[in-house]
C-alpha atoms as a PDB file:
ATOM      1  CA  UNK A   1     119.906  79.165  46.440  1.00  0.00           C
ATOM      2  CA  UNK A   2     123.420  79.337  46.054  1.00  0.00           C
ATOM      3  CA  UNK A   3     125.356  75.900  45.759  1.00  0.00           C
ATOM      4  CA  UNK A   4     127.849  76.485  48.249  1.00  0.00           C
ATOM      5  CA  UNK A   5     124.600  76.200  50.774  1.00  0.00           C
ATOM      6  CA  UNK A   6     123.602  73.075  51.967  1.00  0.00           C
ATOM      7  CA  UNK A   7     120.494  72.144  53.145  1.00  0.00           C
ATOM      8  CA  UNK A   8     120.237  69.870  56.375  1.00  0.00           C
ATOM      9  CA  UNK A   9     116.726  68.734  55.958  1.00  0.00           C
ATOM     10  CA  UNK A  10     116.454  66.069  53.898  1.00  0.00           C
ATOM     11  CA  UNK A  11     112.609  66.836  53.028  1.00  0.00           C
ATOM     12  CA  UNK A  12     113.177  70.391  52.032  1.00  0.00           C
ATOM     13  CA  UNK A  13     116.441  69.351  50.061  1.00  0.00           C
ATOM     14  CA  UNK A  14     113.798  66.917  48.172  1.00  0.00           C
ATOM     15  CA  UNK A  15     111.181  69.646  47.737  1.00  0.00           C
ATOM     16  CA  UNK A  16     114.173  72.383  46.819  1.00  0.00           C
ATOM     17  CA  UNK A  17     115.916  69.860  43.980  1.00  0.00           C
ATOM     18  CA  UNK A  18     112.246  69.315  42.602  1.00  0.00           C
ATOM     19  CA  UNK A  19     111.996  73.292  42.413  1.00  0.00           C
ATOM     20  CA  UNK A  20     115.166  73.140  40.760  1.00  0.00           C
ATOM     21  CA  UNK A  21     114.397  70.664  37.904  1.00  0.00           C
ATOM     22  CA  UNK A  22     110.946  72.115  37.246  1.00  0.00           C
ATOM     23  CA  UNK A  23     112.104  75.613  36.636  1.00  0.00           C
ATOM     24  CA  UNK A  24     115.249  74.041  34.199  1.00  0.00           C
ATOM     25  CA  UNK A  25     112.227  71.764  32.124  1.00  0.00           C
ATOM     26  CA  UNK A  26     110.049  74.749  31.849  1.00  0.00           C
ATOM     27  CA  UNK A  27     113.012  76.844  30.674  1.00  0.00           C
ATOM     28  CA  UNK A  28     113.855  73.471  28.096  1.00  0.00           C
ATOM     29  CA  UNK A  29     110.454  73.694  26.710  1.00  0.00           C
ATOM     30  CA  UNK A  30     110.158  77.245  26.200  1.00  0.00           C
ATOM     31  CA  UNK A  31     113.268  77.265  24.184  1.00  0.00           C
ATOM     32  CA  UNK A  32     112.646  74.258  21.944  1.00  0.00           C
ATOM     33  CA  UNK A  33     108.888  75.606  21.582  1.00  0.00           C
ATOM     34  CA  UNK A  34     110.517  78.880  20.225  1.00  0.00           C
ATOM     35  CA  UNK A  35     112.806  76.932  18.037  1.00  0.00           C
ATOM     36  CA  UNK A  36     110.369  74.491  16.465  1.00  0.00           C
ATOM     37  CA  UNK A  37     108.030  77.742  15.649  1.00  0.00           C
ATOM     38  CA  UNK A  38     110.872  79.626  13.988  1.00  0.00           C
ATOM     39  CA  UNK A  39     109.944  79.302   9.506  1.00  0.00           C
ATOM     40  CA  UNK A  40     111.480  76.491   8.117  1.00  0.00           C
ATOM     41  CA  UNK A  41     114.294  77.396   5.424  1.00  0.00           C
ATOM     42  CA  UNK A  42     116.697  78.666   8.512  1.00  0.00           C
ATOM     43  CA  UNK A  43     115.972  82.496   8.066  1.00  0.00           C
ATOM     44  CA  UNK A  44     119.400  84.279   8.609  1.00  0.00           C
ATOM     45  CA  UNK A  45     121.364  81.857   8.450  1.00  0.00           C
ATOM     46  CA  UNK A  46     124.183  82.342   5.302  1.00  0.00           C
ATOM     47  CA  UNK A  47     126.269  79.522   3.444  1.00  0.00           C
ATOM     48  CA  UNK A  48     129.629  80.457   2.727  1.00  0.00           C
ATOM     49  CA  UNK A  49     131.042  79.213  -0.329  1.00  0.00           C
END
């Protein structure tokens, strides 16, 4: 759903902001779970000095 659209009903506003933050915490978690299972030691990663 675009932003631009509003949504009269209140109730499906609710239910359609809950959709909203659910997909955004699943999409949080996936991310940090990849990062916390990358090797420790920061492979590919260079210093420069």
């Amino acid at each position: 759903m675009a932003f631009a659209h509003s949504v009269s009903n209140k109730v499906e506003a609710a239910y359609r902001s809950g959709d909203v933050r659910e997909k955004q915490q699943r999409r949080l978690m996936a991310n940090r779970a990849a990062y916390c299972a990358r090797p420790a030691g920061g492979e590919g990663k260079q210093r420069r000095g």
